[in-house]
Protein backbone atom coordinates (compact mmCIF):
# COMPACT_ATOMS: atom_id res chain seq x y z
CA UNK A 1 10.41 7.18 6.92
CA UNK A 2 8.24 6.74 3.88
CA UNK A 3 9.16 9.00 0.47
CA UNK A 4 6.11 8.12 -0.92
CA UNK A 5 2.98 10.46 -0.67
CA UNK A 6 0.65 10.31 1.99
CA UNK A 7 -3.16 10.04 0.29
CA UNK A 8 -6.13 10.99 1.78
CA UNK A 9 -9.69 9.74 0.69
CA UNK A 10 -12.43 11.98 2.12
CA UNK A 11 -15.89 13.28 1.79
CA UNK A 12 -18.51 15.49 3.59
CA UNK A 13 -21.75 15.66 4.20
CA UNK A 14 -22.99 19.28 4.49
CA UNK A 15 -26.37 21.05 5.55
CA UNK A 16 -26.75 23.14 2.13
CA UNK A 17 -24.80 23.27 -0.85
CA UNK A 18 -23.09 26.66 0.08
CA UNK A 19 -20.65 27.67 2.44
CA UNK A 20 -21.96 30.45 3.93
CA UNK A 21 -25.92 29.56 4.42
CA UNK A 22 -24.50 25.87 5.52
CA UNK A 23 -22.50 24.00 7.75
CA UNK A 24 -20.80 20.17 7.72
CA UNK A 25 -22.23 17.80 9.69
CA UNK A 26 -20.10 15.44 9.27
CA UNK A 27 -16.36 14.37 7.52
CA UNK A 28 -15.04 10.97 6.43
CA UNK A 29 -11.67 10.24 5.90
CA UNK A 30 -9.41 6.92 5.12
CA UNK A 31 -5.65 6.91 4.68
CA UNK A 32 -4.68 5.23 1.71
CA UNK A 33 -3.24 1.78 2.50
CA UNK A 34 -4.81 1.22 5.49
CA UNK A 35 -8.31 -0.40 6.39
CA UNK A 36 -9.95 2.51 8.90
CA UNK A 37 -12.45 4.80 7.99
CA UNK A 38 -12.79 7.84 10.40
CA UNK A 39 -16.08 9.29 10.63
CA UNK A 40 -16.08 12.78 13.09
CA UNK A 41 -19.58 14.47 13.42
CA UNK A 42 -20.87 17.59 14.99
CA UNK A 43 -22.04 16.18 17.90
CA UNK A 44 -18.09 14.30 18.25
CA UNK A 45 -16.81 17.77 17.95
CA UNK A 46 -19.37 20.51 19.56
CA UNK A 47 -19.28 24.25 18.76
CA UNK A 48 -21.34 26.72 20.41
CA UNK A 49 -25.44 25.34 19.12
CA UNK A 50 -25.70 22.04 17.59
CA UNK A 51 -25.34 23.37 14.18
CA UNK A 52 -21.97 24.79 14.86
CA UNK A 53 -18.99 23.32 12.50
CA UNK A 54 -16.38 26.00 13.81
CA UNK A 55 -14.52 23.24 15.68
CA UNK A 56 -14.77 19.74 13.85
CA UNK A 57 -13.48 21.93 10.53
CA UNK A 58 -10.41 23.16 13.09
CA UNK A 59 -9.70 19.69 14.19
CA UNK A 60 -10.06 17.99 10.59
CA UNK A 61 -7.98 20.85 9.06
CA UNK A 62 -5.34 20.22 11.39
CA UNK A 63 -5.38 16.81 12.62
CA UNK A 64 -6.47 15.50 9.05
CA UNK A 65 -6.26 17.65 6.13
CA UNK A 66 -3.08 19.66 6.84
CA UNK A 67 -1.10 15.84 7.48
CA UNK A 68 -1.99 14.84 3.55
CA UNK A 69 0.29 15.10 0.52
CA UNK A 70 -2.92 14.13 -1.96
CA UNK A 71 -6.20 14.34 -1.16
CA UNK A 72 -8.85 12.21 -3.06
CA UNK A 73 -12.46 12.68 -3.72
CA UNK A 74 -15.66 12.32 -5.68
CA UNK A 75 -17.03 15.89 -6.81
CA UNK A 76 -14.46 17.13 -4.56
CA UNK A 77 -13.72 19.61 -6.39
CA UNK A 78 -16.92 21.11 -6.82
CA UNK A 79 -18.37 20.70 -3.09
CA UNK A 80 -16.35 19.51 -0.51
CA UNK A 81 -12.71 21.52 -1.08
CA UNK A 82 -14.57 24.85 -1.52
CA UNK A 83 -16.97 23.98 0.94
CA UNK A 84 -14.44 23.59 3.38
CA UNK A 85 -12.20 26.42 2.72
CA UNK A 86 -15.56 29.21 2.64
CA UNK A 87 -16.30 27.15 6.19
CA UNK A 88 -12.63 27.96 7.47
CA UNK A 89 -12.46 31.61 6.44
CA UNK A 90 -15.80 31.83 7.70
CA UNK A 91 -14.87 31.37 11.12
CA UNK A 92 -11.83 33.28 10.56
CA UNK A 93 -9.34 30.01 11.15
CA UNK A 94 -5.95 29.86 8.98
CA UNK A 95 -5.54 29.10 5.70
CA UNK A 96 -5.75 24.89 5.19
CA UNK A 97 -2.51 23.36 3.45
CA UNK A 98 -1.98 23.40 0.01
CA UNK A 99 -2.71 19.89 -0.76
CA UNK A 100 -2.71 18.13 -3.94
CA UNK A 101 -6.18 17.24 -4.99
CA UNK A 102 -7.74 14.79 -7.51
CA UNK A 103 -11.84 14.87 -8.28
CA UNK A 104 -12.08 11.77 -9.83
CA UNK A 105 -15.80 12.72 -10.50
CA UNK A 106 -13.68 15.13 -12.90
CA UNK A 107 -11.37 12.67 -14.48
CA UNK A 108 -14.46 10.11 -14.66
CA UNK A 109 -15.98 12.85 -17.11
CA UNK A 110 -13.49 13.70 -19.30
CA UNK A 111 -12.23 10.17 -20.05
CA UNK A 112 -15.01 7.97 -20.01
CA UNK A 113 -18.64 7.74 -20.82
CA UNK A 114 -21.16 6.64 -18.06
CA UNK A 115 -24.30 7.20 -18.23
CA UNK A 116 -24.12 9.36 -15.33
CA UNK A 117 -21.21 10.49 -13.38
CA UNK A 118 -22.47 10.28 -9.89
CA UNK A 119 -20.50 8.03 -7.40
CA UNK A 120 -23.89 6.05 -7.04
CA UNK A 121 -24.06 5.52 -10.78
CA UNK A 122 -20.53 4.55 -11.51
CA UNK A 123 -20.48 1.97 -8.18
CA UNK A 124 -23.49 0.16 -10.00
CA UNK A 125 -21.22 -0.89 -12.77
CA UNK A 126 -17.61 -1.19 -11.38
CA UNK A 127 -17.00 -5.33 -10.91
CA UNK A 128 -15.62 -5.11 -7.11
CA UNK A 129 -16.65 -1.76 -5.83
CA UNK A 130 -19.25 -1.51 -3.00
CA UNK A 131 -22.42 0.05 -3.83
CA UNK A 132 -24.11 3.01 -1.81
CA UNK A 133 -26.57 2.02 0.68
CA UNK A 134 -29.34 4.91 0.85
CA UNK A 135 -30.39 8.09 0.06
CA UNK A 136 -29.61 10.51 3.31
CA UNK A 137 -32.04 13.65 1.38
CA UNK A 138 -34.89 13.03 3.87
CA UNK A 139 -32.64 12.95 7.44
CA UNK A 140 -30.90 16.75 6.49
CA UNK A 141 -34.19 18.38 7.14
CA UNK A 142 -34.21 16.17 10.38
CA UNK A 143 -30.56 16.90 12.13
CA UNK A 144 -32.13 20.25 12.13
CA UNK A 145 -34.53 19.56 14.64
CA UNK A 146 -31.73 17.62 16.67
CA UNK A 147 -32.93 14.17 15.83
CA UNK A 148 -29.43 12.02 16.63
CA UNK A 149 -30.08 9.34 15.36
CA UNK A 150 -30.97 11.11 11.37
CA UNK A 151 -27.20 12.09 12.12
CA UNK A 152 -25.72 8.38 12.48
CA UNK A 153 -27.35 7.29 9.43
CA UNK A 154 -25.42 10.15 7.50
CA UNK A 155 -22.15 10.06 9.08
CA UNK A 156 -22.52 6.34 8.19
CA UNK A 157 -23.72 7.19 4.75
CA UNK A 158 -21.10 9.47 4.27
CA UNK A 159 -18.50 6.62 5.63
CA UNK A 160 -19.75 4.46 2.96
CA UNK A 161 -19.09 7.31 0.41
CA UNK A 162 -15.63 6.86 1.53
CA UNK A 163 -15.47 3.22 1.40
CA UNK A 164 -17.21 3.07 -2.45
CA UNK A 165 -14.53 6.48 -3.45
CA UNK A 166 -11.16 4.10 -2.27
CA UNK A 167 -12.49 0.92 -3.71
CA UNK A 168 -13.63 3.43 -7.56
CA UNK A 169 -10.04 5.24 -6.58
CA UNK A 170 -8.25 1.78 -7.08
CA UNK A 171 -10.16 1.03 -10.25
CA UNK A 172 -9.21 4.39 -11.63
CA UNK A 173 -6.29 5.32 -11.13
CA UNK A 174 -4.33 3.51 -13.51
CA UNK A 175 -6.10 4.90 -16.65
CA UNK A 176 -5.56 8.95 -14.72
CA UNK A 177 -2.62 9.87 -17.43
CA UNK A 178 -1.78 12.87 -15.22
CA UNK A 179 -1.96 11.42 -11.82
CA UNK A 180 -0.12 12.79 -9.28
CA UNK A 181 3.08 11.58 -8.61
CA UNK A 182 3.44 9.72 -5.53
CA UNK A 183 6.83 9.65 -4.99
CA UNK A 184 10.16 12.00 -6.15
CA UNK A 185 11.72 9.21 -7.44
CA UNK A 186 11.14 9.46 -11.58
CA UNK A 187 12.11 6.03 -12.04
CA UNK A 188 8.96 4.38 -9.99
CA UNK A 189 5.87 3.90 -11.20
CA UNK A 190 4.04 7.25 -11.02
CA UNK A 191 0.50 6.27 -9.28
CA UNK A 192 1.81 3.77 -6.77
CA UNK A 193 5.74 4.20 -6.52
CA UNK A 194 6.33 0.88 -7.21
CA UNK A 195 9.85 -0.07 -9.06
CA UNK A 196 8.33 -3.20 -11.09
CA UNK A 197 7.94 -1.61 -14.68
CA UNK A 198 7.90 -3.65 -18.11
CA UNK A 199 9.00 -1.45 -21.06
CA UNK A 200 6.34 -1.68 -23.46
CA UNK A 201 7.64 -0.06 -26.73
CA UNK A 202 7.96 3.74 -27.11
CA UNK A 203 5.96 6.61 -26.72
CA UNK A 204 5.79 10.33 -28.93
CA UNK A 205 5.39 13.63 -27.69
CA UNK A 206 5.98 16.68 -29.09
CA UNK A 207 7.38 18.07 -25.69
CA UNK A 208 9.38 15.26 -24.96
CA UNK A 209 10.35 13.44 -28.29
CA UNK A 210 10.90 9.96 -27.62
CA UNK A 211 10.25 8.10 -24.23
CA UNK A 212 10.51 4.73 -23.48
CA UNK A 213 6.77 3.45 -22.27
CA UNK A 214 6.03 1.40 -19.54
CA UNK A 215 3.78 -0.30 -17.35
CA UNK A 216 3.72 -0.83 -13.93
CA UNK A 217 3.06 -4.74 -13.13
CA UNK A 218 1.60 -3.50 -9.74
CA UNK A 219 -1.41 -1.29 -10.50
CA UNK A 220 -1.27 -1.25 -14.35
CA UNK A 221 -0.82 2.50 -14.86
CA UNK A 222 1.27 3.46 -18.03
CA UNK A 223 4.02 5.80 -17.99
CA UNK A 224 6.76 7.30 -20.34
CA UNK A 225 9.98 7.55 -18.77
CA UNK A 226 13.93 7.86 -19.84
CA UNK A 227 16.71 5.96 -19.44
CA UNK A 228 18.39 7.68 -16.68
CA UNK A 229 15.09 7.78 -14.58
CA UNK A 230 15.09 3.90 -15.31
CA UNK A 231 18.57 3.78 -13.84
CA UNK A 232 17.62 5.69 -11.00
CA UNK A 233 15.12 3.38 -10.04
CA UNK A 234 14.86 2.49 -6.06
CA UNK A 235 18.17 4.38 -5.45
């Protein structure tokens, strides 16, 4: 068994931007590390009208959400986490895990200067990344009035969004100082766990002191670490 964290990329696609005058129509997911990305719509899941969410938020809490150490997303934090949480306590199910989350919309913001910060935006100028394929606006008004097939192309949209956020997430995540860390070993490298690390010199805090710096020759994220967790490496 695995001591490394297991990461969740995910996104919604809701009718509304509130929780309580809206519903999800739809929620993408991919498992970091592995190719699949899981699309589960309304109609996959039905509640009591066509409109219903009660049971595909059930099944994603606990089938999906609940099985995830660190959950990734773009704007996450502003729309799909309490999105889904005012959904859940809405139809009175329990509490969703605590699970580690990272917006990278947020870190995107604070640490570097785009033009604009939208996932569309930043895919436009990211060497590698897949770029979004259309603009779903016009087919929410349409899943209203049952049209099926204005649902595929947003549950496909919306599995794109997933696809562009693991492909940004990978571009990203080495410069995302505070990342979470992915495994309890303090010796591996932070973002990705791995145990190739080049000591690079030293680095200052006024918490800390002195820490030797390094940087992992895997994903390229920087780190500060001690001796002993160097020592403790892969044990």
């Amino acid at each position: 068994m695995s001591d490394k964290a297991k990461v969740l990329l995910w996104d919604i696609e809701s009718r509304g931007l509130v929780g309580d005058y809206g519903s999800i129509l739809c929620i993408g997911w991919q498992w970091l590390g592995e190719k699949t990305v899981h699309v589960k719509t309304i109609h996959d899941i039905s509640g009591r009208h066509p409109l219903d969410d009660r049971e595909l938020v059930r099944w994603f809490i606990e089938n999906v959400w609940n099985r995830a150490d660190i959950a990734v997303g773009w704007y996450s934090g502003g729309h799909d986490e309490p999105f889904l949480r005012t959904r859940a306590i809405l139809h009175g199910l329990p509490a969703p895990k605590d699970v580690t989350t990272l917006d990278l919309w947020g870190k995107v913001r604070k640490r570097f200067k785009f033009s604009r910060n939208s996932l569309d935006n930043v895919s436009r100028h990211l060497p590698g990344v897949p770029r979004k394929w259309y603009n779903p606006a016009p087919d929410f008004e349409k899943v209203l009035y049952g049209d099926k097939a204005a649902l595929r192309r947003i549950a496909h949209h919306c599995k794109v969004d997933v696809q562009v956020t693991e492909a940004a997430y990978r571009k990203f995540a080495p410069f995302i100082l505070t990342h979470p860390r992915v495994t309890h070993d303090v010796g591996r490298c932070r973002t990705c766990g791995s145990t190739s690390l080049q000591r690079r010199g030293w680095k200052f805090s006024a918490a800390k002191g002195r820490q030797i710096q390094v940087r992992c020759n895997a994903c390229g994220s920087w780190d500060a670490k001690t001796e002993k967790d160097l020592e403790k490496r892969g044990k």
